[in-house]
PDB file of N, CA and C in Angstrom:
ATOM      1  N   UNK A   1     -51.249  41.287 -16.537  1.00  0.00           N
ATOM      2  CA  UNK A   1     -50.317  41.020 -15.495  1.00  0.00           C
ATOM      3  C   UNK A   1     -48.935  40.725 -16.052  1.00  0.00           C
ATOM      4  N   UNK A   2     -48.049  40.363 -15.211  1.00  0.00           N
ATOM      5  CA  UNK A   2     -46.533  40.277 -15.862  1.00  0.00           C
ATOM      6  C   UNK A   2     -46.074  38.522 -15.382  1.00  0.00           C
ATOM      7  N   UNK A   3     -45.428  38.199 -16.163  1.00  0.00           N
ATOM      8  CA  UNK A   3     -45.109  36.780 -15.631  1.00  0.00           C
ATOM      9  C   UNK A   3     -43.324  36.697 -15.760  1.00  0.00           C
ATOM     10  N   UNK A   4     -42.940  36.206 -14.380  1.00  0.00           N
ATOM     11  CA  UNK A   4     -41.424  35.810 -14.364  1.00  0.00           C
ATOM     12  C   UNK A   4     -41.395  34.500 -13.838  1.00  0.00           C
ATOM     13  N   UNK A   5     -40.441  34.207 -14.563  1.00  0.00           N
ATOM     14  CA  UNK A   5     -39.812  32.745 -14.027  1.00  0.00           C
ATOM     15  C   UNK A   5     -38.259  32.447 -14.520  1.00  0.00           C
ATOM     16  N   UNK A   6     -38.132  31.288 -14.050  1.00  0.00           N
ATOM     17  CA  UNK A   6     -36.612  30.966 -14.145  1.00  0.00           C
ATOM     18  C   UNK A   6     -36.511  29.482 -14.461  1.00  0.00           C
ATOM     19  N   UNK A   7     -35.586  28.906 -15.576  1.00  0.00           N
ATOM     20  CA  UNK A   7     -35.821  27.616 -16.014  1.00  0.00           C
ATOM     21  C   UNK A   7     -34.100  27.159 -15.804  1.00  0.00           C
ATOM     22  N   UNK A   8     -33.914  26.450 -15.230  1.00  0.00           N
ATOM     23  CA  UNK A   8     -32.727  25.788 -14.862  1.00  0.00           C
ATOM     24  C   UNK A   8     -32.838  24.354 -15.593  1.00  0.00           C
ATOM     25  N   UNK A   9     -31.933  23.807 -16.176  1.00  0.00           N
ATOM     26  CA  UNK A   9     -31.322  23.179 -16.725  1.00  0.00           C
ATOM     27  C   UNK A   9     -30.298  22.012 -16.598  1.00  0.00           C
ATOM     28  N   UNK A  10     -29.706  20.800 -17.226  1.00  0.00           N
ATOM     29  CA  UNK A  10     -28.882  20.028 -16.953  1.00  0.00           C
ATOM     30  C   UNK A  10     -28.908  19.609 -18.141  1.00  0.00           C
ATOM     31  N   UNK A  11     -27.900  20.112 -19.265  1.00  0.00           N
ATOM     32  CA  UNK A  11     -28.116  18.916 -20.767  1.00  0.00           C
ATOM     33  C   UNK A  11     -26.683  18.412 -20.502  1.00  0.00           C
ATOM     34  N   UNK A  12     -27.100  17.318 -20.441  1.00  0.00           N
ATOM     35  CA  UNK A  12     -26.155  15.881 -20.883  1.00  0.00           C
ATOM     36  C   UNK A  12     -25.629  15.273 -22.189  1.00  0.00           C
ATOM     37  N   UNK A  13     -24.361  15.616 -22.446  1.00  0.00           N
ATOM     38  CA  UNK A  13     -23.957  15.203 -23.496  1.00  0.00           C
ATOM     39  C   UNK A  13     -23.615  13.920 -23.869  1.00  0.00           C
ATOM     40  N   UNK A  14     -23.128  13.461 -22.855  1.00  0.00           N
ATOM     41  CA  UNK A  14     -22.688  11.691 -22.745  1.00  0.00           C
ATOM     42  C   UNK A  14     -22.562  11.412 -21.095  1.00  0.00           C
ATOM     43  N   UNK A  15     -22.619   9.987 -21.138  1.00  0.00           N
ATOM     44  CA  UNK A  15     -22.027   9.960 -19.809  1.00  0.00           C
ATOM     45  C   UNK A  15     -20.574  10.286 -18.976  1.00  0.00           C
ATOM     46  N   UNK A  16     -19.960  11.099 -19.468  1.00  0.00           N
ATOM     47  CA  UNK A  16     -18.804  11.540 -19.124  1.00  0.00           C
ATOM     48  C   UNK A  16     -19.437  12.668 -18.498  1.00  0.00           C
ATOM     49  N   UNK A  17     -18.457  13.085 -17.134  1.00  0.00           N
ATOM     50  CA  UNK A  17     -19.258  14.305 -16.149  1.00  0.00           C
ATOM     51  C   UNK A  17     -18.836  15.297 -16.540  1.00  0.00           C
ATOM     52  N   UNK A  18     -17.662  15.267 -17.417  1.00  0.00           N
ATOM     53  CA  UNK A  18     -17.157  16.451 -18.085  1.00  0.00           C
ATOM     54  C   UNK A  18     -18.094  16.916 -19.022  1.00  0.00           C
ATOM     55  N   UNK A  19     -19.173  16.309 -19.885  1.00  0.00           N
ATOM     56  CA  UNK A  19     -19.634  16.583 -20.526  1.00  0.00           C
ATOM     57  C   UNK A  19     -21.065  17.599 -20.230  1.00  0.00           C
ATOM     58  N   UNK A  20     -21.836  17.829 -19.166  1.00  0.00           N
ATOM     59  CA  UNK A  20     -22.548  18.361 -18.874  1.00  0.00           C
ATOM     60  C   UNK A  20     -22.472  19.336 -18.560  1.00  0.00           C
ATOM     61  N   UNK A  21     -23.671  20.705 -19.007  1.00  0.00           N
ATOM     62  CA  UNK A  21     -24.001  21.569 -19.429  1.00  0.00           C
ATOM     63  C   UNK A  21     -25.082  22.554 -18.482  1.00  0.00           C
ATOM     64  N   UNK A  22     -24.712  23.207 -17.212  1.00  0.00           N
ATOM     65  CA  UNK A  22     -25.860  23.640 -16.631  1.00  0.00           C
ATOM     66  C   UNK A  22     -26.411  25.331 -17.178  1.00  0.00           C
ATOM     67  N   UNK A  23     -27.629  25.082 -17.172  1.00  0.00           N
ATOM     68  CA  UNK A  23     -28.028  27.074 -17.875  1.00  0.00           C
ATOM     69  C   UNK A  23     -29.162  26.985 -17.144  1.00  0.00           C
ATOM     70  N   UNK A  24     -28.594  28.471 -16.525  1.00  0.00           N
ATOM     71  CA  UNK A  24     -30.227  28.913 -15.844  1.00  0.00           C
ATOM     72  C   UNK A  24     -30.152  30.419 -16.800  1.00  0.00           C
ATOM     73  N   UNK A  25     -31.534  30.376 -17.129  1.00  0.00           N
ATOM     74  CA  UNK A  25     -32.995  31.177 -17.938  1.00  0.00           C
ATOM     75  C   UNK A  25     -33.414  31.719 -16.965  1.00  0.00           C
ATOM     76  N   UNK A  26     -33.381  33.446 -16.940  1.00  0.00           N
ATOM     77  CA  UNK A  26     -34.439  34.445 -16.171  1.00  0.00           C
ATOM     78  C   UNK A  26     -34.868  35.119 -17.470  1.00  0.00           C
ATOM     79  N   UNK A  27     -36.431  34.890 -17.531  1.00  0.00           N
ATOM     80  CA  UNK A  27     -37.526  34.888 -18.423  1.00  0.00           C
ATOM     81  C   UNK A  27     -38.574  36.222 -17.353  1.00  0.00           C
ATOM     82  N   UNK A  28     -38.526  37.207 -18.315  1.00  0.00           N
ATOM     83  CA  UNK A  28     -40.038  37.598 -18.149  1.00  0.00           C
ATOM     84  C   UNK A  28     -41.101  38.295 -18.954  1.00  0.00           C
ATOM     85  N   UNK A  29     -41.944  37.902 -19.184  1.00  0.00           N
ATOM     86  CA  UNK A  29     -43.059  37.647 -19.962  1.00  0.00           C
ATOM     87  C   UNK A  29     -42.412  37.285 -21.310  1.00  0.00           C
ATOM     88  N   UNK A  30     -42.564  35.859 -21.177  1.00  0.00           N
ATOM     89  CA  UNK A  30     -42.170  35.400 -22.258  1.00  0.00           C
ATOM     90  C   UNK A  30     -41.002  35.629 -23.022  1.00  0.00           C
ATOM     91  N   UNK A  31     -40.015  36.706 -22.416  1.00  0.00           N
ATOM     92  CA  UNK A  31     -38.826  36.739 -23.098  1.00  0.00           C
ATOM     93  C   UNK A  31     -37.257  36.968 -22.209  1.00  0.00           C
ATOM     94  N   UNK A  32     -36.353  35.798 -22.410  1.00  0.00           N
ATOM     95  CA  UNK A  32     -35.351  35.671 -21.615  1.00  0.00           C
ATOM     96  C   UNK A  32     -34.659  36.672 -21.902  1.00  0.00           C
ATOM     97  N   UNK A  33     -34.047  37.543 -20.468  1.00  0.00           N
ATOM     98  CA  UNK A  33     -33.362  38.717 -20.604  1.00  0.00           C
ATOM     99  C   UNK A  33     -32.109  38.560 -19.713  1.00  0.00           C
ATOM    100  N   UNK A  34     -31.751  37.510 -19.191  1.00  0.00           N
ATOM    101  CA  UNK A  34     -30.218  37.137 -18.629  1.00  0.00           C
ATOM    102  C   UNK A  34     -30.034  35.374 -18.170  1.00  0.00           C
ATOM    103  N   UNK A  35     -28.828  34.790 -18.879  1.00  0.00           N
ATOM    104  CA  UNK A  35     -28.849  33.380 -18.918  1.00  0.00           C
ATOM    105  C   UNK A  35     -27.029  33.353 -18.081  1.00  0.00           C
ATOM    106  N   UNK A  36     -27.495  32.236 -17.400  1.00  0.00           N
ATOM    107  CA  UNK A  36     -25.530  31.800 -17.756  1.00  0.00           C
ATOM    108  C   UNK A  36     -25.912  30.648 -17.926  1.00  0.00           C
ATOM    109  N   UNK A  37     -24.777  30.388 -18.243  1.00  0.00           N
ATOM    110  CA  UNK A  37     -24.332  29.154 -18.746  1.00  0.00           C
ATOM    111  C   UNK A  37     -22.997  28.470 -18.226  1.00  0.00           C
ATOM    112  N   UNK A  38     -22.689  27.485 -17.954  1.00  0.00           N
ATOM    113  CA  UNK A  38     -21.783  27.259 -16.920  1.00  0.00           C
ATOM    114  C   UNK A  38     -20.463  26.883 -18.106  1.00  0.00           C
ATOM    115  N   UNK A  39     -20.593  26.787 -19.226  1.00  0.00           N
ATOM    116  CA  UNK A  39     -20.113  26.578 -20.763  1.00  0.00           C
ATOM    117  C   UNK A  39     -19.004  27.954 -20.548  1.00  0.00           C
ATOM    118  N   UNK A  40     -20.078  28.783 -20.558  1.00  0.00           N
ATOM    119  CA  UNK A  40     -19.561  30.343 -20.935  1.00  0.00           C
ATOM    120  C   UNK A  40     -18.757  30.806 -19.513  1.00  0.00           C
ATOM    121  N   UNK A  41     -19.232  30.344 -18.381  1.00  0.00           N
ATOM    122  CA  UNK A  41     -18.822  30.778 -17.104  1.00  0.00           C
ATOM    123  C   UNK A  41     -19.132  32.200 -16.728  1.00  0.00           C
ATOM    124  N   UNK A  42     -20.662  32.750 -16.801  1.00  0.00           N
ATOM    125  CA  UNK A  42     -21.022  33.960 -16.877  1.00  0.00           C
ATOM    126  C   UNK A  42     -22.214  34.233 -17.111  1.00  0.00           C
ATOM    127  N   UNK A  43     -22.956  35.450 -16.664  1.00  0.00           N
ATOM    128  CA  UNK A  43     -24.071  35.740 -16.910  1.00  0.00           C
ATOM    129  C   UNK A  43     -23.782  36.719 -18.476  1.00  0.00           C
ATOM    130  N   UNK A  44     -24.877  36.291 -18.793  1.00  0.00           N
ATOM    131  CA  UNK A  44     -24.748  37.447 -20.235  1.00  0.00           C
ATOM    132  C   UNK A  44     -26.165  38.099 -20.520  1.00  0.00           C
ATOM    133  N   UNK A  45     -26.497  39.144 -20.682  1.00  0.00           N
ATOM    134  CA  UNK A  45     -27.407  39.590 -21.081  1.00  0.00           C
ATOM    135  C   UNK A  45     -27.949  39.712 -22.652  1.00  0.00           C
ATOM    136  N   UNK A  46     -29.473  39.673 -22.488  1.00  0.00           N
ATOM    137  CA  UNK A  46     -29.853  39.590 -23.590  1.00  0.00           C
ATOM    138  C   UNK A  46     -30.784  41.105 -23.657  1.00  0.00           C
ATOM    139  N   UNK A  47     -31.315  41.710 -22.932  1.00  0.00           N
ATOM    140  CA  UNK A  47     -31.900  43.254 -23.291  1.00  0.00           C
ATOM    141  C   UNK A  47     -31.406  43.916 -22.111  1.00  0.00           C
ATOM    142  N   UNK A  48     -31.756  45.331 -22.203  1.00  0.00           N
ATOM    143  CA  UNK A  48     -31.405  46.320 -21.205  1.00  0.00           C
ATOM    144  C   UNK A  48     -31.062  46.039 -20.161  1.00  0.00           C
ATOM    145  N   UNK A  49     -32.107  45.696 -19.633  1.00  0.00           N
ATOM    146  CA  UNK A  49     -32.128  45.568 -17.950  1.00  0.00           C
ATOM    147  C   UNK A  49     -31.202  43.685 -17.788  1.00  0.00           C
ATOM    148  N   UNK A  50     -31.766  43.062 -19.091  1.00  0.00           N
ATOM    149  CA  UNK A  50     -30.153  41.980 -18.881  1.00  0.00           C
ATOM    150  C   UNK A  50     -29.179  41.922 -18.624  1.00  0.00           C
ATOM    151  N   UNK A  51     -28.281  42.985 -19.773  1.00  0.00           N
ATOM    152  CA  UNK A  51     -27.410  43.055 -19.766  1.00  0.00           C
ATOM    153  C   UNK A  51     -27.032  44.196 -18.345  1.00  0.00           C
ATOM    154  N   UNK A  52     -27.580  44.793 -17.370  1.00  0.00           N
ATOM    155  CA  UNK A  52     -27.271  45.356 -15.972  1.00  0.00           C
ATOM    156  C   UNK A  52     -27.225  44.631 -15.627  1.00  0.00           C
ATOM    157  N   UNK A  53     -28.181  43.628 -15.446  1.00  0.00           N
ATOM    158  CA  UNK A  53     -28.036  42.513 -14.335  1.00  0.00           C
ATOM    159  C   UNK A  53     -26.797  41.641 -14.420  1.00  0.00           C
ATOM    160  N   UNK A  54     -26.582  41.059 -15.677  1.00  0.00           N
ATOM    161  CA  UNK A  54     -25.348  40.568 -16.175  1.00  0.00           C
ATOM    162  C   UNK A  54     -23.887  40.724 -15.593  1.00  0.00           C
ATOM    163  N   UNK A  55     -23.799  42.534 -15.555  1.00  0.00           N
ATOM    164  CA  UNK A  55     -22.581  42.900 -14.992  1.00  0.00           C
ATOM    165  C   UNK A  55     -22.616  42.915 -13.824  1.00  0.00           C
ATOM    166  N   UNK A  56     -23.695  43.125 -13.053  1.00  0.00           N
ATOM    167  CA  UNK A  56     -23.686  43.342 -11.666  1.00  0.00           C
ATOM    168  C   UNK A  56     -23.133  41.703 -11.154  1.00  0.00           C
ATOM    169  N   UNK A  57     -23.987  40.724 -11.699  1.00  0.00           N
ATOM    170  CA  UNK A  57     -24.159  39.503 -10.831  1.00  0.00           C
ATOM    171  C   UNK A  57     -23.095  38.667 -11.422  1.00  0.00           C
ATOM    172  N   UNK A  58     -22.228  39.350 -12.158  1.00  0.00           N
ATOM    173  CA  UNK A  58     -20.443  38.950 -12.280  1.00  0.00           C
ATOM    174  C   UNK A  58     -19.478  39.243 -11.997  1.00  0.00           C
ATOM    175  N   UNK A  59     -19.968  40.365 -10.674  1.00  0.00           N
ATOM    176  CA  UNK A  59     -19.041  41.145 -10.448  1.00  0.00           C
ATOM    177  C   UNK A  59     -19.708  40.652  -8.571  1.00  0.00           C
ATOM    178  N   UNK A  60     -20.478  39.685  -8.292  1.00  0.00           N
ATOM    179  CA  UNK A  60     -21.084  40.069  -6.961  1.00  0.00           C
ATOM    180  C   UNK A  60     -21.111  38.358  -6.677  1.00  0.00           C
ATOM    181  N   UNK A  61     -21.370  38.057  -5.617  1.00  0.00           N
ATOM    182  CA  UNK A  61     -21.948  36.491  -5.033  1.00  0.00           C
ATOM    183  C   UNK A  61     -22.416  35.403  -5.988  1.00  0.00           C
ATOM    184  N   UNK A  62     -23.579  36.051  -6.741  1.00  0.00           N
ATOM    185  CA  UNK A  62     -24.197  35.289  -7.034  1.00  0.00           C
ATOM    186  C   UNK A  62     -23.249  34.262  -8.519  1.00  0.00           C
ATOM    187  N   UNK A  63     -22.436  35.101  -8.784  1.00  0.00           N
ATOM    188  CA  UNK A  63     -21.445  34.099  -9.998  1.00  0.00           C
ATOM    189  C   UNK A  63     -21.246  32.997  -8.914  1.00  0.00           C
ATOM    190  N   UNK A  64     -20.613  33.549  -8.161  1.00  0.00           N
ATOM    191  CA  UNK A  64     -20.085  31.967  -7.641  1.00  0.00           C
ATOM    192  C   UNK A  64     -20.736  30.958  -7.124  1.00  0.00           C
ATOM    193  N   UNK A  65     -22.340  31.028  -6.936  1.00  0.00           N
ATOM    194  CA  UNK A  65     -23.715  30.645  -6.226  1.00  0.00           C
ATOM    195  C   UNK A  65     -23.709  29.440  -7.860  1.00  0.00           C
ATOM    196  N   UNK A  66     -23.782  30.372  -8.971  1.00  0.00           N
ATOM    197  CA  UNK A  66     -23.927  29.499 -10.264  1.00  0.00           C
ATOM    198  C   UNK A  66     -23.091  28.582 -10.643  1.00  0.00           C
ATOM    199  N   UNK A  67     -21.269  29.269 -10.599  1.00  0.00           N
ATOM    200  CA  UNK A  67     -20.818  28.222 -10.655  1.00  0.00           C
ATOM    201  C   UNK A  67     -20.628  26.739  -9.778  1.00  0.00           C
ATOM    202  N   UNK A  68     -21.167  26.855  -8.405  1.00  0.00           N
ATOM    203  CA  UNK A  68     -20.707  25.561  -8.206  1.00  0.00           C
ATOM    204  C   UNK A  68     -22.367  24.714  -8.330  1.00  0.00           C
ATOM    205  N   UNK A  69     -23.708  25.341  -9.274  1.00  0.00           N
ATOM    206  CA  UNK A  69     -24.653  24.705  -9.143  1.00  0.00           C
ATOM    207  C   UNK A  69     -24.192  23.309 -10.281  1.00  0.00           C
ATOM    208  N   UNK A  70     -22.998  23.481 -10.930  1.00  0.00           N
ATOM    209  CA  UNK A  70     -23.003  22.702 -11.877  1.00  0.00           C
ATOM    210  C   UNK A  70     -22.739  21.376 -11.272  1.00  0.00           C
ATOM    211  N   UNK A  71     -21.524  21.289  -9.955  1.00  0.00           N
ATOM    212  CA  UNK A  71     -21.472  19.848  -9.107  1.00  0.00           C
ATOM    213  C   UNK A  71     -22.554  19.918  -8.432  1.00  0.00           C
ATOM    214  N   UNK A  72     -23.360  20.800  -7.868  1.00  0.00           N
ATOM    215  CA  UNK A  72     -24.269  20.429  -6.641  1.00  0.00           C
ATOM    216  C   UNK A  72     -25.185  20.109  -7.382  1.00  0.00           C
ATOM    217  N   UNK A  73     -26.072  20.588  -8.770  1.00  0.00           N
ATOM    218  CA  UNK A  73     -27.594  19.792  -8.852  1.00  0.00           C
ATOM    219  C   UNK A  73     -27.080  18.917 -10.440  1.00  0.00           C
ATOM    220  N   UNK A  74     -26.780  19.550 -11.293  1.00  0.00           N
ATOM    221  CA  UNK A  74     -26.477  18.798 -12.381  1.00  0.00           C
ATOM    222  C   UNK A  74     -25.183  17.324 -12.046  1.00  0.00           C
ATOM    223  N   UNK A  75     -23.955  17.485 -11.637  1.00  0.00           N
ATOM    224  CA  UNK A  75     -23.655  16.198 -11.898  1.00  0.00           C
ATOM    225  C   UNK A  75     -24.079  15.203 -10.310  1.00  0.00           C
ATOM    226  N   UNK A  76     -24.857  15.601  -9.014  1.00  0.00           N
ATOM    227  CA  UNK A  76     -25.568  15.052  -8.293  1.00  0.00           C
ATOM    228  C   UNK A  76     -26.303  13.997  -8.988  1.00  0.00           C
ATOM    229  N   UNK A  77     -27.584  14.968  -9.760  1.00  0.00           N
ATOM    230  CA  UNK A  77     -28.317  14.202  -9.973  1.00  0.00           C
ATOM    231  C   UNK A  77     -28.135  13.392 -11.160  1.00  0.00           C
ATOM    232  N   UNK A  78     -26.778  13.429 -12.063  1.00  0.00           N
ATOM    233  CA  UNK A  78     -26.791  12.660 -13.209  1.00  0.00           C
ATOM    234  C   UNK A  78     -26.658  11.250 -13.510  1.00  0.00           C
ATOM    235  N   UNK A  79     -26.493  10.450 -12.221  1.00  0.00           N
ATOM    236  CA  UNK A  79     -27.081   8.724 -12.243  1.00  0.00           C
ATOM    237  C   UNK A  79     -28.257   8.897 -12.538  1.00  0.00           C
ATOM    238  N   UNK A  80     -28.746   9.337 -11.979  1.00  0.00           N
ATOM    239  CA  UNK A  80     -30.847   9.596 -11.783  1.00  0.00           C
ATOM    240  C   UNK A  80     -31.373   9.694 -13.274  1.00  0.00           C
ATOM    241  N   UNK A  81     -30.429  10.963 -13.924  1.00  0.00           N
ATOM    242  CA  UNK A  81     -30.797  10.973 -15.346  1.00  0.00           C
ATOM    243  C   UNK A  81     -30.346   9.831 -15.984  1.00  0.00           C
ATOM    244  N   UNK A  82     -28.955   9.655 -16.115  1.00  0.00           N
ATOM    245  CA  UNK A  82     -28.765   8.084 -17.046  1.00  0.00           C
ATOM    246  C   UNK A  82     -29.424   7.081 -16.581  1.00  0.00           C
ATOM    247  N   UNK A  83     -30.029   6.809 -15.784  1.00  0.00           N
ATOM    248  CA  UNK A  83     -30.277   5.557 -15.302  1.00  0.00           C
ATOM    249  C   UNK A  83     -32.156   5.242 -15.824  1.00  0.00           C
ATOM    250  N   UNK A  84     -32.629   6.616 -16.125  1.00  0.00           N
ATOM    251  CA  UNK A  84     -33.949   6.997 -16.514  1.00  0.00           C
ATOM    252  C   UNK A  84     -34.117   6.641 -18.127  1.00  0.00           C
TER     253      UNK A  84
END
C-alpha cells in the first residue's frame, strides 16, 4: 500500500515570537517530497512531483494559507508550549 501524511511543526527558539519557526512536511512513503518553511517563505521541492507542486502552490492560494499558519497555530499556541 502507499502511505501519506503531513507533519506540521512549531520549533521555538526562545521566548521571543520573533523567534519561531513553522514547517509543514508532505511525506509519502516515507520520503518528504515538498516542505515550506515559513524561514524560507516558500514551498520548495525535494523530488519530481515536489518540486511541481512547489511551483504551483507558490504561485496559487495555498502560499498564503501557509504563511499566516505561522500567527494562527504556532505563535497562538506558544504560552501553551513555554509554559509546558
Amino acid at each position: 500500500g502507499y502511505f501519506e501524511h503531513v507533519v506540521r511543526q512549531c520549533r521555538y527558539s526562545s521566548k521571543d515570537l520573533q523567534g519561531i519557526e513553522f514547517i509543514d512536511s508532505y511525506v509519502f512513503n516515507k520520503a518528504e517530497y515538498v516542505r515550506f518553511n515559513s524561514t524560507v517563505g516558500k514551498y520548495v521541492g525535494y523530488t519530481e512531483l515536489g518540486v511541481k507542486n512547489a511551483e504551483a502552490w507558490n504561485k496559487g492560494p495555498e502560499l498564503a494559507v501557509e504563511l499566516g499558519e505561522l500567527e494562527r497555530f504556532c505563535k497562538h499556541n506558544a504560552a501553551i508550549y513555554y509554559s509546558a
